[in-house]
PDB file of N, CA and C in Angstrom:
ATOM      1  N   UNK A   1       0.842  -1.179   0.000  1.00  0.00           N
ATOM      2  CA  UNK A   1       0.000   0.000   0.000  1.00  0.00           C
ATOM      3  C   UNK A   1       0.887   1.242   0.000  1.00  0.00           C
ATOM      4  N   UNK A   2       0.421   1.831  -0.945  1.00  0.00           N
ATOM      5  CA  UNK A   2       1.621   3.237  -1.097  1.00  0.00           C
ATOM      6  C   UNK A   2       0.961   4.620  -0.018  1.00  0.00           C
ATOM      7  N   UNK A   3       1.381   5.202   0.710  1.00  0.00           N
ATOM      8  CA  UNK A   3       0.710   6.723   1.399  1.00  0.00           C
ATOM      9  C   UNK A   3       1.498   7.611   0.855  1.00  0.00           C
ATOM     10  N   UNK A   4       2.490   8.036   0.080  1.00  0.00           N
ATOM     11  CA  UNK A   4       2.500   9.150  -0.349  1.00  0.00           C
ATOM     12  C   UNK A   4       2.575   8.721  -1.753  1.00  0.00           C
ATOM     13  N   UNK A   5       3.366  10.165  -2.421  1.00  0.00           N
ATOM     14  CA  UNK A   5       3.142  10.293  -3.541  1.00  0.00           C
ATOM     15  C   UNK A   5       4.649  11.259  -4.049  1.00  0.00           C
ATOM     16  N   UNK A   6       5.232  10.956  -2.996  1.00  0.00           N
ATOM     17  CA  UNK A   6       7.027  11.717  -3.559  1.00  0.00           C
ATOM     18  C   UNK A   6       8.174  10.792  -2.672  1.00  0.00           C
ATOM     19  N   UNK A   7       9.519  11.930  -2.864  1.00  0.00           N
ATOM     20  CA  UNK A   7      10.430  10.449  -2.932  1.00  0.00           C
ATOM     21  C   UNK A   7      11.055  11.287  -2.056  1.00  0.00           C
ATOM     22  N   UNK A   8      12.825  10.580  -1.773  1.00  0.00           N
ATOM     23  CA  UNK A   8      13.927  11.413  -1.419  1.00  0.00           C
ATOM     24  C   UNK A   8      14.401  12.498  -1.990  1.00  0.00           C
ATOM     25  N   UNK A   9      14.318  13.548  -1.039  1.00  0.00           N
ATOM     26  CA  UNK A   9      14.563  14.518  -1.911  1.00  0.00           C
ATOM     27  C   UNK A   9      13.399  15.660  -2.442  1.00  0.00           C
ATOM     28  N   UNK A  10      12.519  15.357  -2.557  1.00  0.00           N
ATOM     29  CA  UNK A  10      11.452  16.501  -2.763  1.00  0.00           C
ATOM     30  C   UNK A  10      10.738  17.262  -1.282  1.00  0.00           C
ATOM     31  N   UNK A  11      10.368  18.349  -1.614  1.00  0.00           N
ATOM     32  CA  UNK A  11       9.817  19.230  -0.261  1.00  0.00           C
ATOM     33  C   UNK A  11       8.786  19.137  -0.445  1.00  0.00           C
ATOM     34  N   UNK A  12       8.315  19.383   0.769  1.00  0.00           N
ATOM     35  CA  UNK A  12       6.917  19.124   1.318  1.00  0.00           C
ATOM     36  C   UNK A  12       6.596  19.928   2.722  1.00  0.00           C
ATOM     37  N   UNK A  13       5.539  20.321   3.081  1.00  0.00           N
ATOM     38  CA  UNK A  13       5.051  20.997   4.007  1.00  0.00           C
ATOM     39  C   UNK A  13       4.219  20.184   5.183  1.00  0.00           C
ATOM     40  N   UNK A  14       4.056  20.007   6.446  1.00  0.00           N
ATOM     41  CA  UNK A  14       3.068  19.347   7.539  1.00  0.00           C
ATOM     42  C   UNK A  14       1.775  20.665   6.840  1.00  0.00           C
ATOM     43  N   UNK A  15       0.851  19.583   7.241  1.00  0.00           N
ATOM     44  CA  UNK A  15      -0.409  20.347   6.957  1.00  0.00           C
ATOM     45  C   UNK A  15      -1.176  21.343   8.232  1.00  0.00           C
ATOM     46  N   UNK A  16      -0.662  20.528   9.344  1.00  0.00           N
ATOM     47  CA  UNK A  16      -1.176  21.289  10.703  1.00  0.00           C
ATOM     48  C   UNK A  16       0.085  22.043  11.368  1.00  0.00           C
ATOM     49  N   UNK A  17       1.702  21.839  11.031  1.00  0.00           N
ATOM     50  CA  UNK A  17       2.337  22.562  11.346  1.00  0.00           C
ATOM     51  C   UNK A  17       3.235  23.201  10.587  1.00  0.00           C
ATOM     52  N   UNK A  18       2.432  24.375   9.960  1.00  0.00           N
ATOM     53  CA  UNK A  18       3.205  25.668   9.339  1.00  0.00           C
ATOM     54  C   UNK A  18       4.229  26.033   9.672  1.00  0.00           C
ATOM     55  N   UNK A  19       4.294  26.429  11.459  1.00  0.00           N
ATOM     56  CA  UNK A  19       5.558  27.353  11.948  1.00  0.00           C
ATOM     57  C   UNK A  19       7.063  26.364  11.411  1.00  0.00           C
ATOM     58  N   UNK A  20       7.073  24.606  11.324  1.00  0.00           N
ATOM     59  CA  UNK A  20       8.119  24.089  10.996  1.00  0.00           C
ATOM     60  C   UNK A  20       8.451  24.464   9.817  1.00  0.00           C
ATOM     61  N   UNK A  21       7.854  25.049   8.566  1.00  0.00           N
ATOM     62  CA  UNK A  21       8.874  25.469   7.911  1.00  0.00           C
ATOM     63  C   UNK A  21       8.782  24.619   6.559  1.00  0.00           C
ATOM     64  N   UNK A  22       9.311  24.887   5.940  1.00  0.00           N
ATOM     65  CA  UNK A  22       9.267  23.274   4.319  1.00  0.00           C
ATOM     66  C   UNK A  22      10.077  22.658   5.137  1.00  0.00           C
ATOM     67  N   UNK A  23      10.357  21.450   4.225  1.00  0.00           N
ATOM     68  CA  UNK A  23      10.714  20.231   5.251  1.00  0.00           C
ATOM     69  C   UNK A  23      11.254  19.200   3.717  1.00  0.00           C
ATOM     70  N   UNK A  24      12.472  18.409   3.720  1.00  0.00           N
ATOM     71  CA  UNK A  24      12.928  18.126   2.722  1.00  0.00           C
ATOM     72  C   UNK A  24      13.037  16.503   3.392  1.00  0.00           C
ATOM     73  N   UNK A  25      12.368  15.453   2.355  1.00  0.00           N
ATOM     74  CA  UNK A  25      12.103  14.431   2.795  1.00  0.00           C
ATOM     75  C   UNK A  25      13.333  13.626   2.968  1.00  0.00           C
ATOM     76  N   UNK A  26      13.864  13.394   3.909  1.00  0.00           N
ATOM     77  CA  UNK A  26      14.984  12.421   3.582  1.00  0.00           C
ATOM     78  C   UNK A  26      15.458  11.226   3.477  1.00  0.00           C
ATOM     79  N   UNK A  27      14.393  10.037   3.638  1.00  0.00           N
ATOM     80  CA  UNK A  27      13.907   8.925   3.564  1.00  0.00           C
ATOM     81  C   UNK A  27      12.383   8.430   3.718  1.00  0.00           C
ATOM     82  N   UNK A  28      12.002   7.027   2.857  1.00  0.00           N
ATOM     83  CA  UNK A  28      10.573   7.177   3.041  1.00  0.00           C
ATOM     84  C   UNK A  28      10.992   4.865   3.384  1.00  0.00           C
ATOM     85  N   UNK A  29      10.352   4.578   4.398  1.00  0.00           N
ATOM     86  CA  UNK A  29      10.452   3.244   4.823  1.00  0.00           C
ATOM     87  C   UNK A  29       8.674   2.956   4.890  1.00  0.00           C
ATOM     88  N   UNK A  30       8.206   2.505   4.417  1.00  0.00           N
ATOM     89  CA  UNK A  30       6.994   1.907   4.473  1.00  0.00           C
ATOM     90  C   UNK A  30       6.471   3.090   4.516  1.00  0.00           C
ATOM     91  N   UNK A  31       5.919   3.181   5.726  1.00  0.00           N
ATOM     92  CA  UNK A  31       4.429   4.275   5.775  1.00  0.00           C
ATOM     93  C   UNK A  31       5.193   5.648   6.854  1.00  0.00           C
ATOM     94  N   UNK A  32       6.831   5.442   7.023  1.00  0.00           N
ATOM     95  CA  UNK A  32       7.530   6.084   7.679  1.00  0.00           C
ATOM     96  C   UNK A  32       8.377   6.671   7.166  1.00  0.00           C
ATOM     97  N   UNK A  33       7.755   8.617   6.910  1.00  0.00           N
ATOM     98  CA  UNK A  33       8.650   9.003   6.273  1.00  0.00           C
ATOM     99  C   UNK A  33       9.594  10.207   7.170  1.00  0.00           C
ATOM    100  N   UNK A  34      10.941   9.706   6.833  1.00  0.00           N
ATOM    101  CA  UNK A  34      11.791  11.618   7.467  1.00  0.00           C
ATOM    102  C   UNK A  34      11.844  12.718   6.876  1.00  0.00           C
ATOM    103  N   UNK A  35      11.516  13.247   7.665  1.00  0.00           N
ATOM    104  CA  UNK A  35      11.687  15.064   7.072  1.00  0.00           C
ATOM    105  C   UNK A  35      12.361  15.356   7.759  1.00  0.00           C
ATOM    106  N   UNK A  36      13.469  16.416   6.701  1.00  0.00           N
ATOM    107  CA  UNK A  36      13.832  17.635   7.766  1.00  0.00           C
ATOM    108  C   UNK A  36      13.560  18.597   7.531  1.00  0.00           C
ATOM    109  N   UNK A  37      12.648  19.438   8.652  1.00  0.00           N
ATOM    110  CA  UNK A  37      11.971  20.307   8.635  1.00  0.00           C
ATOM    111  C   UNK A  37      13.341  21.714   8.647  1.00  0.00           C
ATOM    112  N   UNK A  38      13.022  22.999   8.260  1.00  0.00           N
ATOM    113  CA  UNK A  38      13.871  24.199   8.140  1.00  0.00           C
ATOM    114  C   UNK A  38      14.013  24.640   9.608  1.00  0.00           C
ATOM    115  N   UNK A  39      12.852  24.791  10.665  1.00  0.00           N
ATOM    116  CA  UNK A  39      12.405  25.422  11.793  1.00  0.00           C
ATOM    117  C   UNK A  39      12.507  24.221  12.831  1.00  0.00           C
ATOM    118  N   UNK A  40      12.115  23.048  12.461  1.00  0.00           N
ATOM    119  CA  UNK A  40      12.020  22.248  13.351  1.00  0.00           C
ATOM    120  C   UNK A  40      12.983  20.499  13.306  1.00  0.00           C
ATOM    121  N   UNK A  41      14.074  20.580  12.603  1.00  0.00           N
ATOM    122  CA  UNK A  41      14.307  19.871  12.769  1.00  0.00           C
ATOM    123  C   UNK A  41      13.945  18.068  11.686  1.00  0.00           C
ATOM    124  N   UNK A  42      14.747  17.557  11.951  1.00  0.00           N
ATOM    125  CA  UNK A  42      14.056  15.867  11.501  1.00  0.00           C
ATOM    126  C   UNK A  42      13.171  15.694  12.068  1.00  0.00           C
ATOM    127  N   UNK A  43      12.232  15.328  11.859  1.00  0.00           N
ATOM    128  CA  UNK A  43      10.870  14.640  12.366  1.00  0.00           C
ATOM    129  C   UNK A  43      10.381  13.505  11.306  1.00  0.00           C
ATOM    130  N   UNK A  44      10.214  12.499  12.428  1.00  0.00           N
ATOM    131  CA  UNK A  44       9.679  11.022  11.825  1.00  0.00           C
ATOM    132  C   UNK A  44       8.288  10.899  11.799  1.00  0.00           C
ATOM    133  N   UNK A  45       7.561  11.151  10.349  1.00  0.00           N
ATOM    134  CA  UNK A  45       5.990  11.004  10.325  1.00  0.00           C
ATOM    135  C   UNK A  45       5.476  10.059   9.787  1.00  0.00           C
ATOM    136  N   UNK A  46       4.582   9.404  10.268  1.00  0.00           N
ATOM    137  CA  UNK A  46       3.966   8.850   9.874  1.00  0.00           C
ATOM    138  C   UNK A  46       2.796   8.658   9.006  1.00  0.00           C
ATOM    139  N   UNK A  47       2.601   8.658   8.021  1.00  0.00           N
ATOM    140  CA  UNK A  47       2.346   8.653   6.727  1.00  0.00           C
ATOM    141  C   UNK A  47       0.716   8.116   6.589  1.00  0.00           C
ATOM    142  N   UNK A  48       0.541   7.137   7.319  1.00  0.00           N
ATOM    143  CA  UNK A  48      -1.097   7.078   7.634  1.00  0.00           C
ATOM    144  C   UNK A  48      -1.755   7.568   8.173  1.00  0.00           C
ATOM    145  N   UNK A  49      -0.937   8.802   8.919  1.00  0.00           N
ATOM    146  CA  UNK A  49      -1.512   9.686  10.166  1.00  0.00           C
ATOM    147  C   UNK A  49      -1.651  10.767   9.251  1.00  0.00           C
ATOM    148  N   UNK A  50      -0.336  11.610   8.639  1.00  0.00           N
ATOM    149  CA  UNK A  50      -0.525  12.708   8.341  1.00  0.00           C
ATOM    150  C   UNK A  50      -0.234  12.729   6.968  1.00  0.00           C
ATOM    151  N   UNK A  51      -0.907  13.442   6.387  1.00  0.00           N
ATOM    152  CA  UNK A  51      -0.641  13.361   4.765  1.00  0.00           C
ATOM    153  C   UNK A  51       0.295  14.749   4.368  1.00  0.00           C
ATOM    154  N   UNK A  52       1.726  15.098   4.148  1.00  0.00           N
ATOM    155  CA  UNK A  52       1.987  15.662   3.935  1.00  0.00           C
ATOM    156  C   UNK A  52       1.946  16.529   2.710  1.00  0.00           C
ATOM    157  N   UNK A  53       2.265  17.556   2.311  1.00  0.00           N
ATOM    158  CA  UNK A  53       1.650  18.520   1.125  1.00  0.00           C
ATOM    159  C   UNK A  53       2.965  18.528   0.491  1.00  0.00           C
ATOM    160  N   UNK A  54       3.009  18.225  -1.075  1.00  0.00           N
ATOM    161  CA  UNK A  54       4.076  18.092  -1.718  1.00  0.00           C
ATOM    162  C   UNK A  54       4.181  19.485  -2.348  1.00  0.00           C
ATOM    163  N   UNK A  55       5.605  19.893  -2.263  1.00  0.00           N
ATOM    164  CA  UNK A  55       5.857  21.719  -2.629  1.00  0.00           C
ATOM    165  C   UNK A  55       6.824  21.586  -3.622  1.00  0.00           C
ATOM    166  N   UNK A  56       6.345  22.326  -4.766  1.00  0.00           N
ATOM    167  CA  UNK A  56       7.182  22.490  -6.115  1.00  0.00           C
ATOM    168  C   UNK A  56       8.180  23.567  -5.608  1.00  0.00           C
ATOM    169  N   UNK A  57       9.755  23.014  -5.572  1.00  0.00           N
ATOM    170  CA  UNK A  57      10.444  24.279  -5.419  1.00  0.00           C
ATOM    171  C   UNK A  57      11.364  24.035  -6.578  1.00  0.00           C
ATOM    172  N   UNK A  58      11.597  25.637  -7.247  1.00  0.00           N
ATOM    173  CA  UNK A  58      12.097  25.833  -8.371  1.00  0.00           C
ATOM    174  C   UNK A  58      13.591  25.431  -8.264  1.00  0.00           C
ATOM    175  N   UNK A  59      14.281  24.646  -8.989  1.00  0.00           N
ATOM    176  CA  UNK A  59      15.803  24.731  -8.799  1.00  0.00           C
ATOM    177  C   UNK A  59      16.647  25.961  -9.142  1.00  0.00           C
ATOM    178  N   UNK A  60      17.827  26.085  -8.770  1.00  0.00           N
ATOM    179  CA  UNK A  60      18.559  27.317  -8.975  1.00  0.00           C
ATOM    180  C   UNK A  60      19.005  27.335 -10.590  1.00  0.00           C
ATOM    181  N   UNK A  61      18.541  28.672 -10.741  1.00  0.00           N
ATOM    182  CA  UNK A  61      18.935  28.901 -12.474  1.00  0.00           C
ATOM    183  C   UNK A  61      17.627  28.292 -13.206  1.00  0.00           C
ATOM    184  N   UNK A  62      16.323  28.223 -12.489  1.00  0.00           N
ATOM    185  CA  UNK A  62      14.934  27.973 -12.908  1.00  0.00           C
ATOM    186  C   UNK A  62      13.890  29.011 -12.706  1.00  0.00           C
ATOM    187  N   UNK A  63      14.464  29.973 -11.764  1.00  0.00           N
ATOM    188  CA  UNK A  63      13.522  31.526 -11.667  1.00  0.00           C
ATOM    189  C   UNK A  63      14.047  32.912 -12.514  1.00  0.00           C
TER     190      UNK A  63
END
């Protein structure tokens, strides 16, 4: 059963916690994915709990 929908490496936002900041995924193990958040740190979420919001960020020399 798949819960997200991005990989290592793409950003993403918590949906209920804004103040952490984008958050750059840094592994995804089953339904357990890491972020590291800008404001808050690595945080280990869980993926059936919270559905994180996938964020298009432009690469450098793309704006």
């Amino acid at each position: 059963m798949t819960f997200h929908a991005f990989a290592p490496g793409d950003y993403v936002r918590h949906p209920t916690a804004e103040d952490w900041g984008l958050g750059q995924v840094q592994s995804i193990v089953g339904e357990r994915v890491t972020v590291n958040f800008e404001h808050a740190g690595k945080k280990l979420i869980n993926a059936r709990i919270v559905r994180l919001v996938r964020v298009d960020v432009p690469r450098r020399g793309e704006d």
